[in-house]
Protein backbone atom coordinates (compact mmCIF):
# COMPACT_ATOMS: atom_id res chain seq x y z
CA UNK A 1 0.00 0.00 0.00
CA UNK A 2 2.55 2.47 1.03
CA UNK A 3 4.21 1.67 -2.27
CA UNK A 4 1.89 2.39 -4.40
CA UNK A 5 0.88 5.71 -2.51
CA UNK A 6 4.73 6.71 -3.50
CA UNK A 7 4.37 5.57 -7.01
CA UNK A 8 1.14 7.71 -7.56
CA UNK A 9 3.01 10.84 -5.86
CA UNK A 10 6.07 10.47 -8.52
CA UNK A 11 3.08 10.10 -11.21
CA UNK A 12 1.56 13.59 -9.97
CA UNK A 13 5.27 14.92 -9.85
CA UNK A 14 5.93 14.38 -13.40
CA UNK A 15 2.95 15.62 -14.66
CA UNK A 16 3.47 18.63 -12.76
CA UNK A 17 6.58 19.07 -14.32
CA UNK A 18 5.98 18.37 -17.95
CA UNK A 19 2.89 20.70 -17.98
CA UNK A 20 5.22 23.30 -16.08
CA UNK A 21 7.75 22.75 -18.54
CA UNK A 22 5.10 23.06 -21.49
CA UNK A 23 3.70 26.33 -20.13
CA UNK A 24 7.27 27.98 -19.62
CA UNK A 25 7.87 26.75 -23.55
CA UNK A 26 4.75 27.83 -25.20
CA UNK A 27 3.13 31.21 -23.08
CA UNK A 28 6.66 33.09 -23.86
CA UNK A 29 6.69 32.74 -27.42
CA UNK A 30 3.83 34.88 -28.04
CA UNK A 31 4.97 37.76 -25.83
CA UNK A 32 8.03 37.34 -27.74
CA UNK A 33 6.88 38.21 -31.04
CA UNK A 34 7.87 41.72 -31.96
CA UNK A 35 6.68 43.50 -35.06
CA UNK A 36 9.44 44.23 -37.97
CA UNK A 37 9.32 47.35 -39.97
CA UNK A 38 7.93 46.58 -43.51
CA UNK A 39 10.61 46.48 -46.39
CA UNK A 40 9.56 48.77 -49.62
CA UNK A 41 8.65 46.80 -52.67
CA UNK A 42 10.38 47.09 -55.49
CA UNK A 43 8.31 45.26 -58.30
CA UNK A 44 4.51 45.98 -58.92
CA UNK A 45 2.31 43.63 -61.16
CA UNK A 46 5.10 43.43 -63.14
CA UNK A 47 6.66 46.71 -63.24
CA UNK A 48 10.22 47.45 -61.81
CA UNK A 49 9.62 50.51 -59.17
CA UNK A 50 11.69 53.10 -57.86
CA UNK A 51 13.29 53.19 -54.62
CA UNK A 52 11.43 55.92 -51.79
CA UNK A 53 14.86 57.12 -51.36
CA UNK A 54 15.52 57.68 -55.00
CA UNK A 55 14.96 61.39 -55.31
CA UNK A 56 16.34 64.96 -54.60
CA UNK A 57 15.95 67.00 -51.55
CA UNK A 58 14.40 69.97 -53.08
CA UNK A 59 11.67 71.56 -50.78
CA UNK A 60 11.66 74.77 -50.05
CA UNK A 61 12.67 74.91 -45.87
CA UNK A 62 14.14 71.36 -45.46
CA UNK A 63 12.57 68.01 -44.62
CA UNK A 64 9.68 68.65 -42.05
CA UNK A 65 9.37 66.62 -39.28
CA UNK A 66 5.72 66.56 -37.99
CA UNK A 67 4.38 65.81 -35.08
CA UNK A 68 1.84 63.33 -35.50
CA UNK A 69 -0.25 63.26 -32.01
CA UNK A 70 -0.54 66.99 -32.85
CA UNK A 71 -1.00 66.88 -36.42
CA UNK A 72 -4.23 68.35 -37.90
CA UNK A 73 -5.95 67.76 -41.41
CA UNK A 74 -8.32 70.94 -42.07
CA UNK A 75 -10.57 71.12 -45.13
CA UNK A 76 -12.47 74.89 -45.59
CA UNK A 77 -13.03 77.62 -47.23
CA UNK A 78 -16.00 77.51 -49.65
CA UNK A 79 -17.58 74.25 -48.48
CA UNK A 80 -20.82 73.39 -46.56
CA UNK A 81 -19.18 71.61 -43.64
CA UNK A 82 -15.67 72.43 -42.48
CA UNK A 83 -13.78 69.91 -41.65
CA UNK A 84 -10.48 68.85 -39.23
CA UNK A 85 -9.19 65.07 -38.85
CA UNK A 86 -6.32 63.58 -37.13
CA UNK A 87 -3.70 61.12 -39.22
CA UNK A 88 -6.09 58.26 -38.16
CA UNK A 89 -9.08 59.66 -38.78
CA UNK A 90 -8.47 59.54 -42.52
CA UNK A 91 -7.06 56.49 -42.71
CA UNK A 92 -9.66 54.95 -40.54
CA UNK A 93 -12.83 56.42 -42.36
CA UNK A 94 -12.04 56.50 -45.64
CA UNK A 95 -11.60 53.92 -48.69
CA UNK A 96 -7.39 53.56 -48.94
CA UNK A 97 -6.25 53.55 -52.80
CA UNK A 98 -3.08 51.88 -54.82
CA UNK A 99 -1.64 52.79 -58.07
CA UNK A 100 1.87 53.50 -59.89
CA UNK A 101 2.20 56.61 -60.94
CA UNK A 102 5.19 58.22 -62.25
CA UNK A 103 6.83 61.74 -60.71
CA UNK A 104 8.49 63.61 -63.25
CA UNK A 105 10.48 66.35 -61.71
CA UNK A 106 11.74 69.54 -63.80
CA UNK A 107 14.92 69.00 -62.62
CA UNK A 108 14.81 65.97 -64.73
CA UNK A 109 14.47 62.83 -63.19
CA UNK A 110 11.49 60.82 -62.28
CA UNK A 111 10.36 57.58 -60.57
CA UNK A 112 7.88 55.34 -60.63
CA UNK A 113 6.38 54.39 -57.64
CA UNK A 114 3.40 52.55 -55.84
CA UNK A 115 1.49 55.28 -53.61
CA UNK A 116 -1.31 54.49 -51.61
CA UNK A 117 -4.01 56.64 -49.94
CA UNK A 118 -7.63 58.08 -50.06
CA UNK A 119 -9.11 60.26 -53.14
CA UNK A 120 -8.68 63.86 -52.78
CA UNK A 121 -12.38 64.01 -54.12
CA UNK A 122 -13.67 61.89 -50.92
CA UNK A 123 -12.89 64.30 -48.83
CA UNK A 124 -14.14 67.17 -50.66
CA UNK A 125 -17.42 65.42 -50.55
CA UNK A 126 -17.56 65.32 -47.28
CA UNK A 127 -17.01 68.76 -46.44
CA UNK A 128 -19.72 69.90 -49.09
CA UNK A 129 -18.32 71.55 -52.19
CA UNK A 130 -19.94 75.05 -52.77
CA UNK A 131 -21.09 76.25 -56.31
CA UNK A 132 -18.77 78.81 -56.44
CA UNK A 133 -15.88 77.04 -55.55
CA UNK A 134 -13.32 77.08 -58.48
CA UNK A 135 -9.72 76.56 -57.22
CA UNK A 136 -8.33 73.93 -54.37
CA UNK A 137 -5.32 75.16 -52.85
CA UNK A 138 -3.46 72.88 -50.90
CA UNK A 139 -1.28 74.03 -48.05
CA UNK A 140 1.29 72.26 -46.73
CA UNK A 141 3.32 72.43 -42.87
CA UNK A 142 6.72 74.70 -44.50
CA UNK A 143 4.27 76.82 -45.59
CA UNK A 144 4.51 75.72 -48.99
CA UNK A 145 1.18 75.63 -51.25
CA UNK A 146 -0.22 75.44 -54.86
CA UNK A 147 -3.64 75.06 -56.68
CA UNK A 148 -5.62 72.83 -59.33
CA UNK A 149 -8.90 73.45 -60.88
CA UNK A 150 -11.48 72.10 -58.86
CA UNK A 151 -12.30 69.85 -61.55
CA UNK A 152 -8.79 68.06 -61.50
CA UNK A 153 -9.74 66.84 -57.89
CA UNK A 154 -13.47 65.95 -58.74
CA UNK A 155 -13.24 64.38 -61.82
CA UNK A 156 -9.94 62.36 -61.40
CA UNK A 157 -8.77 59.66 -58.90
CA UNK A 158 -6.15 61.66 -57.20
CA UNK A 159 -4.42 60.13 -54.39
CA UNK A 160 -3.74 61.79 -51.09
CA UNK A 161 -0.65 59.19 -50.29
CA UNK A 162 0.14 58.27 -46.56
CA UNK A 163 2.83 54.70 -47.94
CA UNK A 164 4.96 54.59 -51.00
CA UNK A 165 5.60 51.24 -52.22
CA UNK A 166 4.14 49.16 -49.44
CA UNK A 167 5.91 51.49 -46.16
CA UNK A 168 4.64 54.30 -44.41
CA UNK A 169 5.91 57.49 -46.10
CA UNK A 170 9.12 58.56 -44.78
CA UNK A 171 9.26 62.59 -43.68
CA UNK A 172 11.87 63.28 -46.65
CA UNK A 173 8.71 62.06 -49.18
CA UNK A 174 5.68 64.27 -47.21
CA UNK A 175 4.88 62.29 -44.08
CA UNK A 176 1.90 62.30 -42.88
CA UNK A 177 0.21 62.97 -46.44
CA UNK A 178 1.42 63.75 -49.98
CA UNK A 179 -0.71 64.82 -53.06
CA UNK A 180 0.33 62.11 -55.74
CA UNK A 181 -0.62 64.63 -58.55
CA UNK A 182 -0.42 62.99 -61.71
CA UNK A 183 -0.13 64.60 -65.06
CA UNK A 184 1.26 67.00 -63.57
CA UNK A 185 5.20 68.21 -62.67
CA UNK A 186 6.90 67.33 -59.34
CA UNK A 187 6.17 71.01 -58.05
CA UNK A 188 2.70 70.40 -57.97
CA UNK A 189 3.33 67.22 -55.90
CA UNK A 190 2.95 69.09 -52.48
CA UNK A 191 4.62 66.95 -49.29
CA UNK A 192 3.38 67.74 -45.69
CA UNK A 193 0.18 68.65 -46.50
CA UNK A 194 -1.79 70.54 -43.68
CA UNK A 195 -5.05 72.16 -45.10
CA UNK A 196 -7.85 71.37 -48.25
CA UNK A 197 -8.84 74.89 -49.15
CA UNK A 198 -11.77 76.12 -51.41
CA UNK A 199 -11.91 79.48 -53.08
CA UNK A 200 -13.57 81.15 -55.89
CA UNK A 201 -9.77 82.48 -56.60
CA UNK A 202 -8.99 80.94 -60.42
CA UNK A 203 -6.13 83.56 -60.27
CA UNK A 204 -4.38 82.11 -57.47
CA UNK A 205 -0.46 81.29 -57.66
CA UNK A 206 1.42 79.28 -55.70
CA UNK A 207 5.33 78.89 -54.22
CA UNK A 208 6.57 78.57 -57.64
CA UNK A 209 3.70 79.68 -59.63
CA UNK A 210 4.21 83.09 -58.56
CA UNK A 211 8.04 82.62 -59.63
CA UNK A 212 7.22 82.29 -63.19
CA UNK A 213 6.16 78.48 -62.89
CA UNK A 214 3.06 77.20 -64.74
CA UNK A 215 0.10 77.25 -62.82
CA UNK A 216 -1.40 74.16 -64.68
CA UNK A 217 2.05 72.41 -64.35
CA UNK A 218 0.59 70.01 -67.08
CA UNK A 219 3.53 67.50 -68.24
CA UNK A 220 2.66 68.11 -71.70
CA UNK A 221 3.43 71.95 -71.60
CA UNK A 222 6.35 73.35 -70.79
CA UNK A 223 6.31 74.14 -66.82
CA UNK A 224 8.23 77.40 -66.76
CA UNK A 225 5.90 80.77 -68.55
C-alpha cells in the first residue's frame, strides 16, 4: 500500500513538471513576437519601381518633421461643412487607394512608384463643395502651397498618399500625407500637407507659380511661362 501511494506521488510529480515545462515553452513565445518594420517593394504587377529614397531634396525649408499626435488635417473655405481630422481619422474612415504613378520632376528625373491613400475628391465630398468654388489650394506644414482646378480633384482619382511602395511614407517624401498629382510636374506634388482649401480664386499662384512656374504644371506643356 505504502508503495503504491509513493508511485502515484512520482506520477503527480511528473505531470506537474511536464505541464510546467510546457507552459514555460509555449506562453513566452507569443509575448516574444515583436513586429518588424515593412521592407519597400520594389516590383509591382510586373513593373520594376523606384526606390522611396531615390529622389532629390528639393523643398523649399528642409525636410519637415511633424508631429503626428498633434498633427491636424483641415478642409475649408468655400464648403458646406468644415472639416479637421487627425492622421487616423483619414485612414480609418475612408476607402485607402493603390496605383503606380510616375513623378516627373523639372529637374529631370522621375520615378515610378506605388502610392497608396484616399481620393482627394472623398474628402471634398464630405465637407460639401460650394457652387462657387473654383480653385483647391493645398497648403502644406513649411508653408509651402499650390492650386488645381477644382475639376482636376473631382473628376480624377487623385491620391492623397500616406505609404509609398508598401511602407509608411518617410518625412523626406511628405509624411503624414502627400498629393500624388499625376499629369502634372513634381512642383505640384505638395509633401506635408496641412489644409484642403476652397476658393472662388482661379487667379491664385502658388510657391513657384508666382516665380514664373506654370500654374497648370501640365507634363505636356512646358512648366516654366
Amino acid at each position: 500500500m505504502k508503495k503504491t501511494v509513493i508511485q502515484v506521488a512520482v506520477v503527480v510529480v511528473l505531470v506537474a513538471a511536464v505541464l510546467y515545462g510546457a507552459s514555460r515553452f509555449t506562453t513566452p513565445l507569443t509575448t516574444r513576437v515583436a513586429p518588424l518594420e515593412a521592407v519597400e517593394v520594389r516590383e509591382y504587377e510586373g513593373e520594376d519601381l523606384s526606390s522611396v529614397y531615390q529622389f532629390s531634396e528639393n523643398s523649399i525649408r528642409g525636410v519637415q518633421k511633424v508631429d503626428i499626435a498633434r498633427y491636424r488635417l483641415n478642409i475649408d473655405g468655400l464648403v458646406q461643412n468644415p472639416l479637421t481630422f487627425t492622421y487616423d481619422d483619414v485612414l480609418e474612415n475612408y476607402q485607402h487607394y493603390k496605383k503606380t504613378v510616375i513623378l516627373d520632376c523639372v529637374e529631370g528625373w522621375s520615378v515610378r512608384i506605388l502610392w497608396e491613400g484616399v481620393l482627394v475628391k472623398d474628402l471634398l465630398a464630405k465637407a460639401g463643395v460650394k457652387p462657387e468654388a473654383k480653385t483647391v489650394i493645398f497648403h502644406a506644414y513649411d508653408t509651402y502651397t499650390t492650386s488645381f482646378p477644382i475639376e482636376y480633384l473631382l473628376d480624377n482619382n487623385i491620391i492623397m498618399a500616406y505609404k509609398m511602395n508598401e511602407i509608411t511614407m518617410p518625412p523626406e517624401r511628405g509624411y503624414p500625407f502627400a498629393l500624388v498629382a499625376e499629369s502634372k510636374w513634381g512642383y505640384k506634388w505638395i509633401k506635408w500637407i496641412t489644409r484642403i482649401e476652397l476658393s472662388d480664386d482661379v487667379n491664385y499662384q502658388g510657391f513657384w507659380e508666382s516665380r514664373g512656374y506654370s500654374n497648370s504644371g501640365d507634363l505636356d506643356k512646358n512648366f516654366f511661362e
